[in-house]
Protein backbone atom coordinates (compact mmCIF):
# COMPACT_ATOMS: atom_id res chain seq x y z
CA UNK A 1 -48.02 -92.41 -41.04
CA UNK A 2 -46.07 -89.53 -42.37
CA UNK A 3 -46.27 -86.27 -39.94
CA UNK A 4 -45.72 -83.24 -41.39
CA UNK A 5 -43.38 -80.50 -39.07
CA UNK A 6 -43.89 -76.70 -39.61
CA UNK A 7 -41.49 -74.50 -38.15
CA UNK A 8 -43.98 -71.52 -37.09
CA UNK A 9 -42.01 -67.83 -37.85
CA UNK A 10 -41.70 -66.01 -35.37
CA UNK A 11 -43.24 -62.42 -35.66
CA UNK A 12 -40.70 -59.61 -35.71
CA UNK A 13 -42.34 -56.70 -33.86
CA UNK A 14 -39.73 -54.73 -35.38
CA UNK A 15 -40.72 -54.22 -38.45
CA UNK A 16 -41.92 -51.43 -39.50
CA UNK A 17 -43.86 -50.70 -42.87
CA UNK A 18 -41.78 -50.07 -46.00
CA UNK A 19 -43.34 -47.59 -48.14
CA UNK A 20 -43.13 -45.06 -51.78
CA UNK A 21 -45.20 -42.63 -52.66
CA UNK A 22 -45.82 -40.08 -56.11
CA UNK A 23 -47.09 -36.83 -56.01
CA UNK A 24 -49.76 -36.86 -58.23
CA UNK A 25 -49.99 -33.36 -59.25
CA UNK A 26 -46.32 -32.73 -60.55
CA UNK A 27 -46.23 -33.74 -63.84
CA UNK A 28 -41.55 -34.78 -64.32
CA UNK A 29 -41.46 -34.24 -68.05
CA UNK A 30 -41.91 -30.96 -68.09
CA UNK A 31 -39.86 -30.02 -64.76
CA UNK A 32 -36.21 -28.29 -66.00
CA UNK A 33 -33.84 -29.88 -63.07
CA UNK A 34 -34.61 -33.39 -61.67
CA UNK A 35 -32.90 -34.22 -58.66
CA UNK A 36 -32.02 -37.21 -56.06
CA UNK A 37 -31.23 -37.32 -52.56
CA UNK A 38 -30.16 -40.78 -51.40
CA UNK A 39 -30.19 -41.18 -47.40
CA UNK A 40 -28.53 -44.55 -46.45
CA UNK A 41 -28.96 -44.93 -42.50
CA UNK A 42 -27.91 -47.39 -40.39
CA UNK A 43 -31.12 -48.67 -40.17
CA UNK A 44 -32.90 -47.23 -42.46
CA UNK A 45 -32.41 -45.80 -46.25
CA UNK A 46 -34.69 -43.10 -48.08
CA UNK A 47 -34.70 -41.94 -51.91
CA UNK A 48 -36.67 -38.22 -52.38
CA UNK A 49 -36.97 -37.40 -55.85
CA UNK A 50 -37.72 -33.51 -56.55
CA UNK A 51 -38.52 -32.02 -59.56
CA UNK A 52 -37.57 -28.15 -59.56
CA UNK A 53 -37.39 -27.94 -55.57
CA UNK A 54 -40.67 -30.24 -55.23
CA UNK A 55 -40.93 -33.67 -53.30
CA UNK A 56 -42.01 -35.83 -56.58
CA UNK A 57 -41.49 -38.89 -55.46
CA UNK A 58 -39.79 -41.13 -52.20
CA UNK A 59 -39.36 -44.61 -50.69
CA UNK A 60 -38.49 -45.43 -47.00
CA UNK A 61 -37.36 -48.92 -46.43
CA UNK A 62 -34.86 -51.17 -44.41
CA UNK A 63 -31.14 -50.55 -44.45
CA UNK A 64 -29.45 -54.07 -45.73
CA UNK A 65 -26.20 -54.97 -44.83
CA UNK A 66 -24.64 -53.84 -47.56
CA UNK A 67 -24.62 -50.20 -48.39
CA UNK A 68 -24.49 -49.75 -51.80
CA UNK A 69 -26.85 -52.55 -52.40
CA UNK A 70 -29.33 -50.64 -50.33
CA UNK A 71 -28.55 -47.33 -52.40
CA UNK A 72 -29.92 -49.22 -55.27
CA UNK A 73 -33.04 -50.74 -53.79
CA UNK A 74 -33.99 -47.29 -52.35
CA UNK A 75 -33.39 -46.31 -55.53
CA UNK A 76 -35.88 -48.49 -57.49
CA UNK A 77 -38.28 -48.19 -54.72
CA UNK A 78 -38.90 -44.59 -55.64
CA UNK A 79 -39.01 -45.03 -58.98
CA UNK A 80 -41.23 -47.94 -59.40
CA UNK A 81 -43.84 -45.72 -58.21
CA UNK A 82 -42.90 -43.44 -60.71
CA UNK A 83 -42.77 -43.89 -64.90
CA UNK A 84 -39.66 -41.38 -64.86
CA UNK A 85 -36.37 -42.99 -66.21
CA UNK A 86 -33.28 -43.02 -63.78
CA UNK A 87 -31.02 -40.63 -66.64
CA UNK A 88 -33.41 -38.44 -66.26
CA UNK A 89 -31.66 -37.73 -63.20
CA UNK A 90 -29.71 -34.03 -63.54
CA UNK A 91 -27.92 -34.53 -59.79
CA UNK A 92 -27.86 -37.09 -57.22
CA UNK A 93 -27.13 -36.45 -53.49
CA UNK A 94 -26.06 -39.26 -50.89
CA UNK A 95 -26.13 -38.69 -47.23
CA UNK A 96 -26.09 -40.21 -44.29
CA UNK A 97 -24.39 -43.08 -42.18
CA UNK A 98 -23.45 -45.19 -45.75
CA UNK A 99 -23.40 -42.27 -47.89
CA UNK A 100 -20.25 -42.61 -49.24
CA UNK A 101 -21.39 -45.93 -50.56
CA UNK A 102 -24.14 -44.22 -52.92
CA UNK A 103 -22.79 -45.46 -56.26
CA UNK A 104 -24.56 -43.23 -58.39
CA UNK A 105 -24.14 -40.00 -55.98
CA UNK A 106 -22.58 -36.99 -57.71
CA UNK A 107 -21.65 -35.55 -54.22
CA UNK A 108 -21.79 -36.57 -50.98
CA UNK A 109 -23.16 -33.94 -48.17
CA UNK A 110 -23.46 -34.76 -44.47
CA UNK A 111 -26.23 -35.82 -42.88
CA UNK A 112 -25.82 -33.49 -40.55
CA UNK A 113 -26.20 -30.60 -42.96
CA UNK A 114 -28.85 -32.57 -45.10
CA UNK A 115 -31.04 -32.80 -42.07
CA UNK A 116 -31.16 -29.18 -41.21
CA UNK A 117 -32.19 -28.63 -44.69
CA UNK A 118 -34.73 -31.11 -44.77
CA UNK A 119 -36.33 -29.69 -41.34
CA UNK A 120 -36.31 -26.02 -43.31
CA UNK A 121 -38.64 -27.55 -46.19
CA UNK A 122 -40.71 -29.61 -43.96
CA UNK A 123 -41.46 -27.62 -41.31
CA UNK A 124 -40.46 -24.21 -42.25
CA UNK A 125 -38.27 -21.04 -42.00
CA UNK A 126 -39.19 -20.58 -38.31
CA UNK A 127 -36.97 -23.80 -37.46
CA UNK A 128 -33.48 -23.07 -35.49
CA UNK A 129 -33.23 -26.40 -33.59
CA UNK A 130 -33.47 -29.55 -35.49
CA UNK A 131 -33.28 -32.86 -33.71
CA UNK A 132 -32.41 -36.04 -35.58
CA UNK A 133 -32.69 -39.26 -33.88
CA UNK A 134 -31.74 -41.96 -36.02
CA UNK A 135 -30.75 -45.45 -35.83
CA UNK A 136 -27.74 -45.40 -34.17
CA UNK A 137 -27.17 -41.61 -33.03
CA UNK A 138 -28.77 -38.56 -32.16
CA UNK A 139 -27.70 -34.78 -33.68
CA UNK A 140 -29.07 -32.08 -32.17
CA UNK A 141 -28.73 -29.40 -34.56
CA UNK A 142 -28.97 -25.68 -34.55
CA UNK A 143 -30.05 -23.43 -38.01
CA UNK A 144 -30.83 -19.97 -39.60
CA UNK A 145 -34.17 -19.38 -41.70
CA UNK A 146 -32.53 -21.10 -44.88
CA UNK A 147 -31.52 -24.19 -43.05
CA UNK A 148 -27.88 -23.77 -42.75
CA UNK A 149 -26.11 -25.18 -40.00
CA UNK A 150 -24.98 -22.70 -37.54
CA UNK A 151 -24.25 -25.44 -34.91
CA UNK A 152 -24.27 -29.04 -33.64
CA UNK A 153 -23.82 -32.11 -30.84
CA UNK A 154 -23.77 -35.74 -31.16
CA UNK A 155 -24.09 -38.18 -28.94
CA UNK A 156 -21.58 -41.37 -29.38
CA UNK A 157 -22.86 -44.03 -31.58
CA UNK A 158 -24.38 -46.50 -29.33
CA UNK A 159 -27.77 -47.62 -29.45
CA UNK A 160 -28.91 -46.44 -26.38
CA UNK A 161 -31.75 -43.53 -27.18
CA UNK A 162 -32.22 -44.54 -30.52
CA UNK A 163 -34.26 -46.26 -32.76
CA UNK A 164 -32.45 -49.11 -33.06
CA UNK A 165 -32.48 -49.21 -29.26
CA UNK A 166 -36.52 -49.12 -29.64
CA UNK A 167 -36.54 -52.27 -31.84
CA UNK A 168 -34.81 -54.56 -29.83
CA UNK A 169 -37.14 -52.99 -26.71
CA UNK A 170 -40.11 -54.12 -29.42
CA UNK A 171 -39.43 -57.36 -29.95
CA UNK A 172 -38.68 -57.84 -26.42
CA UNK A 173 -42.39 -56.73 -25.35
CA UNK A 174 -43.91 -58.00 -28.01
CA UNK A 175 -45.49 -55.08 -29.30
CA UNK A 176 -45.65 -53.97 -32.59
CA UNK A 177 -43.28 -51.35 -33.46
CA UNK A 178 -46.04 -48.33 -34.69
CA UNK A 179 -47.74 -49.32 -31.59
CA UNK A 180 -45.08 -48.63 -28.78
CA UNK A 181 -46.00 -45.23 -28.42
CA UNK A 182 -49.75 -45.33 -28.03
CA UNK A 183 -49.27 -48.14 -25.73
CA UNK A 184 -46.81 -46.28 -23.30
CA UNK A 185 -48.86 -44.08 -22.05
CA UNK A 186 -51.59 -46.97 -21.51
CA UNK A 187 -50.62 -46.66 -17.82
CA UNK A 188 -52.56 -45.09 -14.66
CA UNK A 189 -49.50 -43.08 -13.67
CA UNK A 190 -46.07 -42.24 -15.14
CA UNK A 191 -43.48 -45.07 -13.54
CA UNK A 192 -40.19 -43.50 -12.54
CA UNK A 193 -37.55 -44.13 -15.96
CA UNK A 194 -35.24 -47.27 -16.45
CA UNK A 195 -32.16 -46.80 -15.03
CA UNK A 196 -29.73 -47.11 -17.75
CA UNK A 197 -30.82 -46.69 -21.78
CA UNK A 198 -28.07 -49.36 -23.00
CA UNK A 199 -29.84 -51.89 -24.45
CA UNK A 200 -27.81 -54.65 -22.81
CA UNK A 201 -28.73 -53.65 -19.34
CA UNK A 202 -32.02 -51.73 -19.96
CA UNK A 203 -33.29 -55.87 -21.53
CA UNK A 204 -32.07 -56.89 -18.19
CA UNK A 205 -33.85 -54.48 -15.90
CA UNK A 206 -36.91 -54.53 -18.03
CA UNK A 207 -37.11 -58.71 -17.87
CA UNK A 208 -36.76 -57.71 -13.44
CA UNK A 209 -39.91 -55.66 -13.90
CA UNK A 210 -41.79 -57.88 -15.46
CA UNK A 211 -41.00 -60.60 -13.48
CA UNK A 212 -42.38 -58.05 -10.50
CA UNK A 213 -45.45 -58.22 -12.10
CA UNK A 214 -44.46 -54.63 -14.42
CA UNK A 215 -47.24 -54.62 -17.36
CA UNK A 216 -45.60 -54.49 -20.75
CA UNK A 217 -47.09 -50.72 -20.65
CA UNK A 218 -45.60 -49.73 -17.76
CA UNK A 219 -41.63 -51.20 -18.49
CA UNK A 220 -42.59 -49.38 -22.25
CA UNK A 221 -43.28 -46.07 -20.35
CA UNK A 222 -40.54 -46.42 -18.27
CA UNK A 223 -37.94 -46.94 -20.98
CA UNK A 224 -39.86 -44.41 -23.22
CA UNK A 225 -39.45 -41.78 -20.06
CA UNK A 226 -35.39 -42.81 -20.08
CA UNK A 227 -34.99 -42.52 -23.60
CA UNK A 228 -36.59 -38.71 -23.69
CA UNK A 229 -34.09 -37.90 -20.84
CA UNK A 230 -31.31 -38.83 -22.20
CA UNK A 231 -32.08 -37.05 -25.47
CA UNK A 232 -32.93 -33.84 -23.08
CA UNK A 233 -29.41 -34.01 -21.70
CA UNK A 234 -28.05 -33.38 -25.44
CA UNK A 235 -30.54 -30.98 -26.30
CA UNK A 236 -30.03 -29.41 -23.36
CA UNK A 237 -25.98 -29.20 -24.02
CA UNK A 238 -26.74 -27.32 -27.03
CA UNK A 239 -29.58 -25.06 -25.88
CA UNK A 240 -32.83 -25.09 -27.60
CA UNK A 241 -34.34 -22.15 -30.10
CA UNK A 242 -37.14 -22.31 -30.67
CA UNK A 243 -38.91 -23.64 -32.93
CA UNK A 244 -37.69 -27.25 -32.86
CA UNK A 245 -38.17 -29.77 -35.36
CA UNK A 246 -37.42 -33.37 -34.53
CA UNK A 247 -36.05 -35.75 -37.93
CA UNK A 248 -35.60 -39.45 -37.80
CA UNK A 249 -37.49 -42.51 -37.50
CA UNK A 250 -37.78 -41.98 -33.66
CA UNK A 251 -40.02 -39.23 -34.91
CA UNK A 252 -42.84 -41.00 -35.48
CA UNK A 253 -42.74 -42.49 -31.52
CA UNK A 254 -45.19 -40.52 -29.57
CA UNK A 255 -43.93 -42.28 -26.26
CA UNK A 256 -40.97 -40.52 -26.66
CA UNK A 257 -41.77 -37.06 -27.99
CA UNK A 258 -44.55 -36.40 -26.14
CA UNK A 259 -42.38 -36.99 -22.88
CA UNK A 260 -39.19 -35.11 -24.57
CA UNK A 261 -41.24 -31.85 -25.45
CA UNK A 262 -42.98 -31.51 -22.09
CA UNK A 263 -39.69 -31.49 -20.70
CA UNK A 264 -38.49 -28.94 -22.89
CA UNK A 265 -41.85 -26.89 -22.73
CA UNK A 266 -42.78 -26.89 -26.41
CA UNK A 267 -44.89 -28.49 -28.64
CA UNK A 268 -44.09 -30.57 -31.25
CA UNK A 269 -44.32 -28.59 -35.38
CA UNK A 270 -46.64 -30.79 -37.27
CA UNK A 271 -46.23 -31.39 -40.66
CA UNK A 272 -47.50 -33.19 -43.84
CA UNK A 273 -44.75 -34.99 -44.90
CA UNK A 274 -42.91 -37.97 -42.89
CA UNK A 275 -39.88 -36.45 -40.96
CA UNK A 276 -37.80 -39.89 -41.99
CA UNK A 277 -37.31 -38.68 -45.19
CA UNK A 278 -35.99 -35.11 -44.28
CA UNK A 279 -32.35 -35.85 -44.70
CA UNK A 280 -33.30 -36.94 -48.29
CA UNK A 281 -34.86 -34.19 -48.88
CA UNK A 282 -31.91 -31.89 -47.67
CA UNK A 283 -29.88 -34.16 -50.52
CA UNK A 284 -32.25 -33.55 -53.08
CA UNK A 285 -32.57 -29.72 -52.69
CA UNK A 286 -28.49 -29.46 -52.06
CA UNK A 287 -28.56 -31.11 -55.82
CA UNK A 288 -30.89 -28.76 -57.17
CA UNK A 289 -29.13 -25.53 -55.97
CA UNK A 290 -25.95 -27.20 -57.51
CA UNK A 291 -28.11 -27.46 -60.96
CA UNK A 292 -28.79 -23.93 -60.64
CA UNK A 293 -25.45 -23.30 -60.38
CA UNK A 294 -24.69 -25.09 -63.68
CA UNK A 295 -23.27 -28.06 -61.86
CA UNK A 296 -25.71 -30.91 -63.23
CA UNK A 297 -24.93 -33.37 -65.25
CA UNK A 298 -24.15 -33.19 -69.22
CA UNK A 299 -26.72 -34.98 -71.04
């Protein structure tokens, strides 16, 4: 009797969802300067295509290990959900952690810079604080009304307070990645923060707690609590002006936010669009002012 074996896969809580998108009501063909901004993250990679200054098109999908590959995929993810052809392409912007691995970047701009742009168009003028926690560090960023960079910190690159540091916390649990935030405040009362954000020690105190009988809520809310501190300590370094806008992937985690702005005293700006894309965006409209300048590319 033959027996058949079937390795089950494990499910990686991790993952987040992939996604492009068109704007439906800008018509390329008859825009005069088509621009790219390519963000390549440490964790994760956006394309924004803009056609005269407009979000036309973007992707948002997993960094690979190898930059340049991922340049490309982001790339084609945009414009598959597009029928635009890549020469159509006046200027191309890379940013971020890989960005001088965009192969088909005219210029490469700082993420830091790109960021405080992006926050501008996404949120608006009234933004002078821009936060961007990404996958591996966190900027705090201060701006004028057009988005320029008047000042900045940086915490060291280490996963601890970043989004990276959320995955692995994920998987650990067991809960879903989009769900981590909703579920951290699934507790009766607020339990007093981990005691260290590194990820190698923070996995060890959180497998303690649950071994004291902890619920997965309550060890999410506590590491939640002592990420948002430790991003307070660099926000408070630089001082906040209001508004603030917070960029990233961490962005879209309530758990942390939530707890981040109360401890600030604001509320978090709202907007339309999805704040992982705003350093593409920055890239995209630092390659359209270049095209007004003349600087695009000969056709």
């Amino acid at each position: 009797m033959q027996i058949e074996m079937r390795e089950e896969k494990k499910q990686e809580f991790w993952r987040w969802k992939e996604s492009n998108w068109k704007n439906p009501d800008i018509e390329w063909r008859s825009g005069k300067f088509i621009t790219l901004g390519i963000d390549v993250g440490s964790v994760s990679s956006q394309a924004v295509v803009m056609v005269d200054g407009q979000i036309f098109a973007y992707s948002n999908m997993r960094t690979g290990s190898d930059s340049p590959h991922s340049a490309r995929k982001a790339l084609d993810f945009v414009l598959e959900a597009t029928d635009m052809p890549e020469d159509r392409v006046d200027y191309c912007v890379g940013t971020g952690y890989g960005r001088v691995n965009v192969p088909m970047a005219d210029r490469t701009i700082t993420e830091i810079a790109c960021h405080a742009r992006g926050a501008n168009f996404i949120y608006g003028p009234e933004v002078r604080t821009v936060l961007d926690v990404g996958g591996q560090d966190i900027k705090a960023i201060q701006c004028d009304e057009k988005g320029r960079v008047t000042n900045f910190l940086m915490n060291d690159k280490c996963a601890a307070g970043t989004g990276r540091g959320m995955e692995v916390f994920a998987d650990l649990l067991g809960i879903a990645i989009d769900e981590v935030g909703e579920r951290s405040f699934q507790v009766k009362e607020e339990p007093p923060p981990v005691s260290s954000t590194c990820v190698v020690y923070a996995k060890s105190e959180a497998l303690g707690l649950l071994r004291k009988g902890w619920s997965r809520e309550k060890v999410l809310a506590a590491y939640c609590r002592a990420m948002a501190e430790r991003i307070y300590s660099l926000v408070e370094r630089l001082g906040v002006k209001p508004q603030l806008a917070v960029t990233g992937g961490l962005a879209k985690n309530s758990g942390v936010i939530e707890r981040l702005m109360f401890m600030i005293g604001l509320k978090p700006m709202n907007s339309k669009w999805d704040a992982q894309i705003a350093g593409a965006i920055g890239a995209a409209l630092f390659g359209y002012a270049l095209c007004q300048k003349g600087k695009g590319r000969k056709k």
